[in-house]
Protein backbone atom coordinates (compact mmCIF):
# COMPACT_ATOMS: atom_id res chain seq x y z
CA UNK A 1 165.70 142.51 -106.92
CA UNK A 2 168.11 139.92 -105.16
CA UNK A 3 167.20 136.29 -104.14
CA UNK A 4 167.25 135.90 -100.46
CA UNK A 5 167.83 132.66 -98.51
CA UNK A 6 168.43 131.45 -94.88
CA UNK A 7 172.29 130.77 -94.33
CA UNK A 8 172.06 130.16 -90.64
CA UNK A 9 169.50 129.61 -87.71
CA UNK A 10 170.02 128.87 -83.96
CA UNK A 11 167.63 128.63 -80.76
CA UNK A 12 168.19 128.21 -77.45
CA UNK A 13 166.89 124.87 -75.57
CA UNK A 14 162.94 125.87 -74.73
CA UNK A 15 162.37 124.99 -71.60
CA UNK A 16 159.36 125.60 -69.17
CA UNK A 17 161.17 128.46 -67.00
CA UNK A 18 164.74 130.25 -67.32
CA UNK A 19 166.27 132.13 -64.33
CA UNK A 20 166.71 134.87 -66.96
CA UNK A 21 165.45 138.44 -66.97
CA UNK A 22 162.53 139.29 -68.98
CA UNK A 23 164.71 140.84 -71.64
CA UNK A 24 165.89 137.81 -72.81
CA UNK A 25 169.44 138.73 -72.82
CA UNK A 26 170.87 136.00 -71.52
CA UNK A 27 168.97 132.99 -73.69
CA UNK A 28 170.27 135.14 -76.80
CA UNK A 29 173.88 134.98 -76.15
CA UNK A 30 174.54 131.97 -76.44
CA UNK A 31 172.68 131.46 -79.90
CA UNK A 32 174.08 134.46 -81.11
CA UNK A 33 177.64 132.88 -80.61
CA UNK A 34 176.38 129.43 -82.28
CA UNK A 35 175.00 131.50 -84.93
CA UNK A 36 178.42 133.03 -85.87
CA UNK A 37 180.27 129.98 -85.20
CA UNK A 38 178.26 127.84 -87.38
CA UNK A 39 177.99 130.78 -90.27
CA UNK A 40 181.82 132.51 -89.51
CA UNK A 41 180.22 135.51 -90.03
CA UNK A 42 181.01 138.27 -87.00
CA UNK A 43 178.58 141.08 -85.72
CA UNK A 44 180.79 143.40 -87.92
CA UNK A 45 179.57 141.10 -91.16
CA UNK A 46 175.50 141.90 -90.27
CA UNK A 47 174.26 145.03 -91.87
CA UNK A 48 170.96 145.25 -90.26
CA UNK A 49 169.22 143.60 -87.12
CA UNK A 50 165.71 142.87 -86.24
CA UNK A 51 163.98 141.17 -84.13
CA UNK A 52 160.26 140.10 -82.48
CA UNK A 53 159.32 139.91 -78.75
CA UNK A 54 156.75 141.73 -76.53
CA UNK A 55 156.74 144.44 -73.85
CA UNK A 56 153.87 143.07 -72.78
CA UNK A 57 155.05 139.82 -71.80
CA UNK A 58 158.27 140.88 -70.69
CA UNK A 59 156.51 143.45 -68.35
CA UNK A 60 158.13 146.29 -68.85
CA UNK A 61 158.36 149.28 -71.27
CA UNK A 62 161.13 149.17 -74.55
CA UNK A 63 162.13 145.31 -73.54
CA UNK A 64 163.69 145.00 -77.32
CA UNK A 65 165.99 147.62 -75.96
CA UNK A 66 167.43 145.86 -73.48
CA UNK A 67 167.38 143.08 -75.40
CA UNK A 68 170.14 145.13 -77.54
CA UNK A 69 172.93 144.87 -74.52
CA UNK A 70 172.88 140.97 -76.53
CA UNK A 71 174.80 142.43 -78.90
CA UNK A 72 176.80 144.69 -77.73
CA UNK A 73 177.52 148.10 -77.81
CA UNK A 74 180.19 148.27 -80.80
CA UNK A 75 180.16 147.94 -83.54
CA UNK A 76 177.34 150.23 -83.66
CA UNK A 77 174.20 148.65 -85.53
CA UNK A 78 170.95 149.39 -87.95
CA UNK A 79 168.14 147.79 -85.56
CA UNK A 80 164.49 147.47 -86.12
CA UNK A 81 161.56 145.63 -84.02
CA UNK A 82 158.28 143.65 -84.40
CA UNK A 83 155.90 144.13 -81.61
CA UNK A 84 154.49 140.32 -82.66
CA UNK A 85 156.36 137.10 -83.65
CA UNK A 86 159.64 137.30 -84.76
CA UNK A 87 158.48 135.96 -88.18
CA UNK A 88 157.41 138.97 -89.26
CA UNK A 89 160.70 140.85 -88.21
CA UNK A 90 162.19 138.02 -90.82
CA UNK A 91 159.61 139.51 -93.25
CA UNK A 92 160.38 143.09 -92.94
CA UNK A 93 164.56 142.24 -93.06
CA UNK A 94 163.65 140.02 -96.40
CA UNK A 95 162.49 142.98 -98.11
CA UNK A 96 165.47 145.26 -96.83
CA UNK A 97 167.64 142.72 -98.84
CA UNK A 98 165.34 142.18 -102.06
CA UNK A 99 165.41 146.56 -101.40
CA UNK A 100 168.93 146.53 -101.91
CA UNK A 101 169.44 148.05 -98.73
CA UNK A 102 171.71 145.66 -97.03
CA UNK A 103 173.49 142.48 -98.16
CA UNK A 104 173.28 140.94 -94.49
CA UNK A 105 170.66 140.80 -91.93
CA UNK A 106 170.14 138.77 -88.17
CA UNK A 107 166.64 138.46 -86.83
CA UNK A 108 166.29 137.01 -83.45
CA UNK A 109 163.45 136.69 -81.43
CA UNK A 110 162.43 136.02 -77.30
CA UNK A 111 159.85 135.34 -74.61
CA UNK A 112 159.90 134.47 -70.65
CA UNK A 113 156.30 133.15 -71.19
CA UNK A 114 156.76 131.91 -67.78
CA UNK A 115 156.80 135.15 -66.30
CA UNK A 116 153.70 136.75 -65.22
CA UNK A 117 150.17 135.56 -66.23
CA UNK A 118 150.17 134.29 -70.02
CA UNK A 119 147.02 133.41 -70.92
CA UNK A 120 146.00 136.75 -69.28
CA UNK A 121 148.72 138.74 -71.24
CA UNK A 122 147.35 137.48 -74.51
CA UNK A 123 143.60 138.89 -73.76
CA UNK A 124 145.21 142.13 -74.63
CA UNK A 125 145.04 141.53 -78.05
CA UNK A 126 141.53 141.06 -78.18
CA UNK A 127 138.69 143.68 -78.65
CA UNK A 128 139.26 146.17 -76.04
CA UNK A 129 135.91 147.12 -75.85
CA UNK A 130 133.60 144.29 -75.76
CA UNK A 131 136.45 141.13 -75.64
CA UNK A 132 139.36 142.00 -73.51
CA UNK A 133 137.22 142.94 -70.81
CA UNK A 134 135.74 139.53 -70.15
CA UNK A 135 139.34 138.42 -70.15
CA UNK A 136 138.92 134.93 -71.82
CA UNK A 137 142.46 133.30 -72.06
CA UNK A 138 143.88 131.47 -74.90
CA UNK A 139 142.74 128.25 -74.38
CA UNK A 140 139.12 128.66 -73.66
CA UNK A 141 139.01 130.45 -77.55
CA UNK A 142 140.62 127.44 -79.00
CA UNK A 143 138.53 125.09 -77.33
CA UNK A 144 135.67 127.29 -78.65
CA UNK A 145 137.23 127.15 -82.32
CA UNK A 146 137.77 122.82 -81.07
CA UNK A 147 134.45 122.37 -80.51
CA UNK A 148 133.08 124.52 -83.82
CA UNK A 149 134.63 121.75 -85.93
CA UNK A 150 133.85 118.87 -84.11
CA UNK A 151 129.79 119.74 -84.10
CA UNK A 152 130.10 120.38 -87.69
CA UNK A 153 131.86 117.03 -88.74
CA UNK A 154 135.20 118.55 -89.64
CA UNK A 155 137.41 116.50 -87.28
CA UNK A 156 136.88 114.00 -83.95
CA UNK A 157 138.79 113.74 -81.06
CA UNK A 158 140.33 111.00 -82.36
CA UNK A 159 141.89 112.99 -85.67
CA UNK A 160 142.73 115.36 -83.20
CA UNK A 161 144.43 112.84 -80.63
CA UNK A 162 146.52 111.73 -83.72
CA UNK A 163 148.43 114.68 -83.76
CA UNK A 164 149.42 114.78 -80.06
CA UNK A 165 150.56 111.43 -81.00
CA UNK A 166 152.59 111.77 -83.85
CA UNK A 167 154.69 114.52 -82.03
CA UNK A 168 155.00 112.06 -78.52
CA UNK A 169 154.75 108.98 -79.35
CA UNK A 170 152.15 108.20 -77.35
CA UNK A 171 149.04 105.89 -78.26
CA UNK A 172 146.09 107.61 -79.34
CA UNK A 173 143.89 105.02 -77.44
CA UNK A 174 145.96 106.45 -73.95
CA UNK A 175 145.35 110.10 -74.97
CA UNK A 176 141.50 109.96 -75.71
CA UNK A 177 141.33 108.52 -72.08
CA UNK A 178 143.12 111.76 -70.53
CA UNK A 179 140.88 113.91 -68.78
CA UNK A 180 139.39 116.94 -70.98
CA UNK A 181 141.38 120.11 -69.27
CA UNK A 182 139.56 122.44 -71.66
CA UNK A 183 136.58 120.47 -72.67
CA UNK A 184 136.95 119.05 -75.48
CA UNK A 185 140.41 119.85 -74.99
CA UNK A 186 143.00 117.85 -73.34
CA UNK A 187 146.80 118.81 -71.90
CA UNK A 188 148.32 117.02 -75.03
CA UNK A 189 145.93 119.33 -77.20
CA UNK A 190 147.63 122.80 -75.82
CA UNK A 191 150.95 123.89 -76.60
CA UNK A 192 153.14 123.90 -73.30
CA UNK A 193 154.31 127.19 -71.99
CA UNK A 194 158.13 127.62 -73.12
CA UNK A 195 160.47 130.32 -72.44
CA UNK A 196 162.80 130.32 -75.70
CA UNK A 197 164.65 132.52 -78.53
CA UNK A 198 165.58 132.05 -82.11
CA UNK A 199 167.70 133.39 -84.55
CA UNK A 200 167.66 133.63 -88.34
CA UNK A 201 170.65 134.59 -90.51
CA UNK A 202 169.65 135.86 -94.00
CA UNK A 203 171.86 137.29 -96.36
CA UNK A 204 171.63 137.56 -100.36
CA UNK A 205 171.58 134.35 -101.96
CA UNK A 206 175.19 134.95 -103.43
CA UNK A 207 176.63 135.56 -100.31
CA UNK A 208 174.66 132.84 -98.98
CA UNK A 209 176.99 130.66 -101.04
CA UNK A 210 179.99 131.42 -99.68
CA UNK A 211 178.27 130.90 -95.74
CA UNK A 212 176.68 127.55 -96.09
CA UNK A 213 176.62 124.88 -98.89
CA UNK A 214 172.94 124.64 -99.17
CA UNK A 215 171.26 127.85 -98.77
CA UNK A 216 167.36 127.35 -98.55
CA UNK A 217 166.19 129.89 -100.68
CA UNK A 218 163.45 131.89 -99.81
CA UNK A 219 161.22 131.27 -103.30
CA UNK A 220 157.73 133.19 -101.50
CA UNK A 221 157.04 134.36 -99.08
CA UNK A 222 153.26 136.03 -98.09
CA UNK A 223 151.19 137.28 -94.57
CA UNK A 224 147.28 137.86 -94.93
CA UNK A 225 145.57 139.04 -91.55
CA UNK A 226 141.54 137.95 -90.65
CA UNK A 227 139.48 140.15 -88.81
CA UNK A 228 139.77 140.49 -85.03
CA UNK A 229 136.05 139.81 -84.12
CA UNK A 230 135.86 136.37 -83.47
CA UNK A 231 132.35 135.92 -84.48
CA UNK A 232 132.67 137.70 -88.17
CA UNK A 233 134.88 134.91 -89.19
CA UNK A 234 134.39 131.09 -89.66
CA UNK A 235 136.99 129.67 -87.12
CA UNK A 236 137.09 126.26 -88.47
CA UNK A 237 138.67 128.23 -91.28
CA UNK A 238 141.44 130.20 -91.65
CA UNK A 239 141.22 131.88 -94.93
CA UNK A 240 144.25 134.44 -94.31
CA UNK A 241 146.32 131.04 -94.70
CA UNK A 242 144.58 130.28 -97.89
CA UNK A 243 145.03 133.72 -99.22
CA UNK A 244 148.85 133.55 -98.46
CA UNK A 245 149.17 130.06 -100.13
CA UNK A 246 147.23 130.80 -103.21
CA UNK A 247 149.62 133.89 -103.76
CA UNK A 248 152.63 130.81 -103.44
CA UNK A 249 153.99 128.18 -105.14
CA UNK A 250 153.15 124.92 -102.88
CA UNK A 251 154.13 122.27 -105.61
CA UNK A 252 156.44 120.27 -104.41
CA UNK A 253 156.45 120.62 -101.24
CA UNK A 254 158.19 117.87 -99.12
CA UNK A 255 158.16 119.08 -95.97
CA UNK A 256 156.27 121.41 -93.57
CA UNK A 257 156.31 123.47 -90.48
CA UNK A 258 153.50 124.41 -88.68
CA UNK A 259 152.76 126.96 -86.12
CA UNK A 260 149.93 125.26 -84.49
CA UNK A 261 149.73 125.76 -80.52
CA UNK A 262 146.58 123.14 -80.48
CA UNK A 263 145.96 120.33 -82.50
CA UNK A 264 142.63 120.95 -84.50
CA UNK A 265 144.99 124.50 -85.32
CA UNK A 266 147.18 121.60 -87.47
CA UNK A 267 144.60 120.41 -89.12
CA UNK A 268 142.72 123.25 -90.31
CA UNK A 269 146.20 124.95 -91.61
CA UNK A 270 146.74 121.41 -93.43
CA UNK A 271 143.57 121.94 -95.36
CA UNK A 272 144.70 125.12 -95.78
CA UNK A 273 148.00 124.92 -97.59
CA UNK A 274 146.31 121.27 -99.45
CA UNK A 275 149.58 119.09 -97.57
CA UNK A 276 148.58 115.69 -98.72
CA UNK A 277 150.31 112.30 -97.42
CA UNK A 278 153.25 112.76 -98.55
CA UNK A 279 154.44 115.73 -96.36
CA UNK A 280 156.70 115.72 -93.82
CA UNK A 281 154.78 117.41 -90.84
CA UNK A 282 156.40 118.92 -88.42
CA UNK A 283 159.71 117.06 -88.11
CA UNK A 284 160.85 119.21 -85.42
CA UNK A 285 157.98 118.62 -83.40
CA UNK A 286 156.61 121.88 -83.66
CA UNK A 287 154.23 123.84 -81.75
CA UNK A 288 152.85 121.20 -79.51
CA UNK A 289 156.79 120.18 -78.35
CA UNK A 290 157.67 123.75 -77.57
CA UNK A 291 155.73 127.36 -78.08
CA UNK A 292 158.10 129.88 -77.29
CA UNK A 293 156.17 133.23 -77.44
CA UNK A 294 157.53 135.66 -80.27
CA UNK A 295 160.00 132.94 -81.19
CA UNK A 296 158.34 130.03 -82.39
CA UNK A 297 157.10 131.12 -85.91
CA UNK A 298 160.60 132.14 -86.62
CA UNK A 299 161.71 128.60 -85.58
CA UNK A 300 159.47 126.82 -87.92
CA UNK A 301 161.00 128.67 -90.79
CA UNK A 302 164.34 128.49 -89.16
CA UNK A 303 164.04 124.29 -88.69
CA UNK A 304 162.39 124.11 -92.16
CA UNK A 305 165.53 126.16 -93.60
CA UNK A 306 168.44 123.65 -91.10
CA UNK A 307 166.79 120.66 -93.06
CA UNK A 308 167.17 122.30 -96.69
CA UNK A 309 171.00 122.99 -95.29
CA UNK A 310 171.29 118.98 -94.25
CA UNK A 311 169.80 117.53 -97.49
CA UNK A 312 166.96 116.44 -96.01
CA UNK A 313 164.03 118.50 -98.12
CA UNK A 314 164.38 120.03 -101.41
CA UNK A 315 161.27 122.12 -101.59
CA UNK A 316 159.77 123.11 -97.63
CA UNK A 317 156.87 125.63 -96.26
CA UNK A 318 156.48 126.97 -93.23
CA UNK A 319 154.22 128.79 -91.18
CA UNK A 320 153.91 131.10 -88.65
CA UNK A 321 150.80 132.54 -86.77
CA UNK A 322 149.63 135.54 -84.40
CA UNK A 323 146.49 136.37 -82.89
CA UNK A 324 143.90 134.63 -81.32
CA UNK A 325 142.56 131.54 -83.29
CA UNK A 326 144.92 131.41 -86.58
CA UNK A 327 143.72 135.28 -87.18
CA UNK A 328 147.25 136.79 -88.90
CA UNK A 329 149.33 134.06 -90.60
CA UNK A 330 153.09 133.73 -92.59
CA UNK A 331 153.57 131.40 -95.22
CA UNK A 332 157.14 131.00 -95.99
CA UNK A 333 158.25 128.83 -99.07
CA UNK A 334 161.96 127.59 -98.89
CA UNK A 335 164.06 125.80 -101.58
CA UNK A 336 167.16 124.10 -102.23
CA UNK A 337 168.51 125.45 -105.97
């Protein structure tokens, strides 16, 4: 089977609200144009297309396919679609390449999380029998999960103020004495809501070499999924990501990319993978600076791959994450060779 690796990755600026459709036609564009600018490759040079994004969120029925017009109408195109993060569309176009199948692949992924009622919109993927009808949003399960680990001794509100600051710049003394918005959580705790896209270019690792100088190889790359019920798992855990990492090669590793939309999330996946010290966390400012929905797991691996392309990491992992409370996660290891 062929070697894949990341030749190319764009994403459009995440802001808190576009003027934009639901189908996020007109954030992908634009990135689709960087993409091929920074790559030279055409829409003619891509063998197969996928991508990640949500009829749910976007409020209405076969969004993806609307999301199409993007591309255009010729040359016609082998498309596929993730109803989850557009990680996982990068997964299934991997194997398509290590298959044989195609030489080429783009996977994009979108959300207008500003549009309608999020935190309500992401009930729906709870129990829809005993959960979903209570509707409890997104934050009030994380600050459940928050408070777990800070009875049993796992992590303070200080450790967890650390993060926040790390990412702003802010003093943790300043963020402890923010008011608790979630108690114990706090604003800088909780991802903001971001309307965004990425895109990924992947190709085989030869042909990589002809599109960008370093290609970031993908060396592993593994998804493990914990059970839905909330209470049948230990949520100061997340033993999907240790099942993923103990299937990959983590030596190394200088850098990684997090999907973590609160801050305890961060430190639970560091324990995790094992990141000691000397990791690079989250250069990008991950999660916390911007949480497109559907897009931002892609982005981690698609920042951690831009930084193997610059010189700036040799060995990288990066993670991406679905469900409420860590429950599915993507563990992506990228290298420079």
């Amino acid at each position: 089977m062929p070697d894949v690796a990341i030749a190319g990755f764009a994403k459009a600026p995440n802001v808190r609200e576009t003027p934009g459709t639901t189908n996020g036609v007109e954030m992908l564009v634009p990135i689709f144009a960087e993409v091929f600018a920074q790559t030279g490759l055409s829409k003619k040079d891509i063998d197969f297309w996928c991508s990640g994004s949500s009829d749910y969120l976007a409020g209405r029925a076969f969004s993806f396919i609307a999301a199409v017009d993007a591309i255009g109408a010729f040359p016609p195109i082998h498309e596929s679609h993730v109803e989850m993060d557009a990680a996982w569309a990068l997964y299934e176009a991997w194997l398509k390449i290590k298959m044989g199948e195609v030489e080429t692949a783009l996977v994009y992924g979108f959300g207008k999380s500003s549009a309608g009622q999020l935190r309500r919109v992401l009930a729906l993927q709870l129990d829809p029998y005993v959960v979903t009808p209570l509707w409890p949003d997104s934050i009030s399960i994380a600050g459940i999960q928050a408070r777990l680990g800070l009875e049993a001794g796992l992590w303070s509100e200080k450790d967890l103020a650390e993060v926040a600051a790390r990412g702003t710049g802010r003093d943790v003394a300043e963020l402890l004495d923010a008011p608790y918005f979630a108690d114990p959580l706090r604003r800088h705790d909780i991802a903001p809501i971001t309307d965004g896209a990425a895109v990924v270019v992947l190709s085989t690792v030869e042909r990589a070499r002809d599109i960008v100088e370093r290609p970031a190889v993908i060396a592993g790359i593994e998804h493990r999924v914990d059970s839905p019920v909330l209470g049948a798992r230990d949520l100061t855990r997340s033993p999907s990501t240790e099942a993923a990492a103990a299937a990959l090669d983590l030596d190394g590793i200088d850098l990684a990319e997090l999907h973590a939309p609160f801050t305890h999330q961060e430190l639970i996946l560091r324990t995790a993978l094992g990141l000691g010290d000397g990791v690079q966390l989250n250069p990008s400012g991950g999660a916390l600076a911007a949480n497109p929905m559907f897009s931002a797991g892609l982005a981690r691996i698609g920042e951690a791959a831009a930084r193997i392309h610059r010189g700036e990491s040799r060995k990288a992992v990066a993670h991406a994450t679905s469900g409420p409370a860590l429950q599915q996660n993507l563990v992506t290891v990228l290298e420079a060779r």
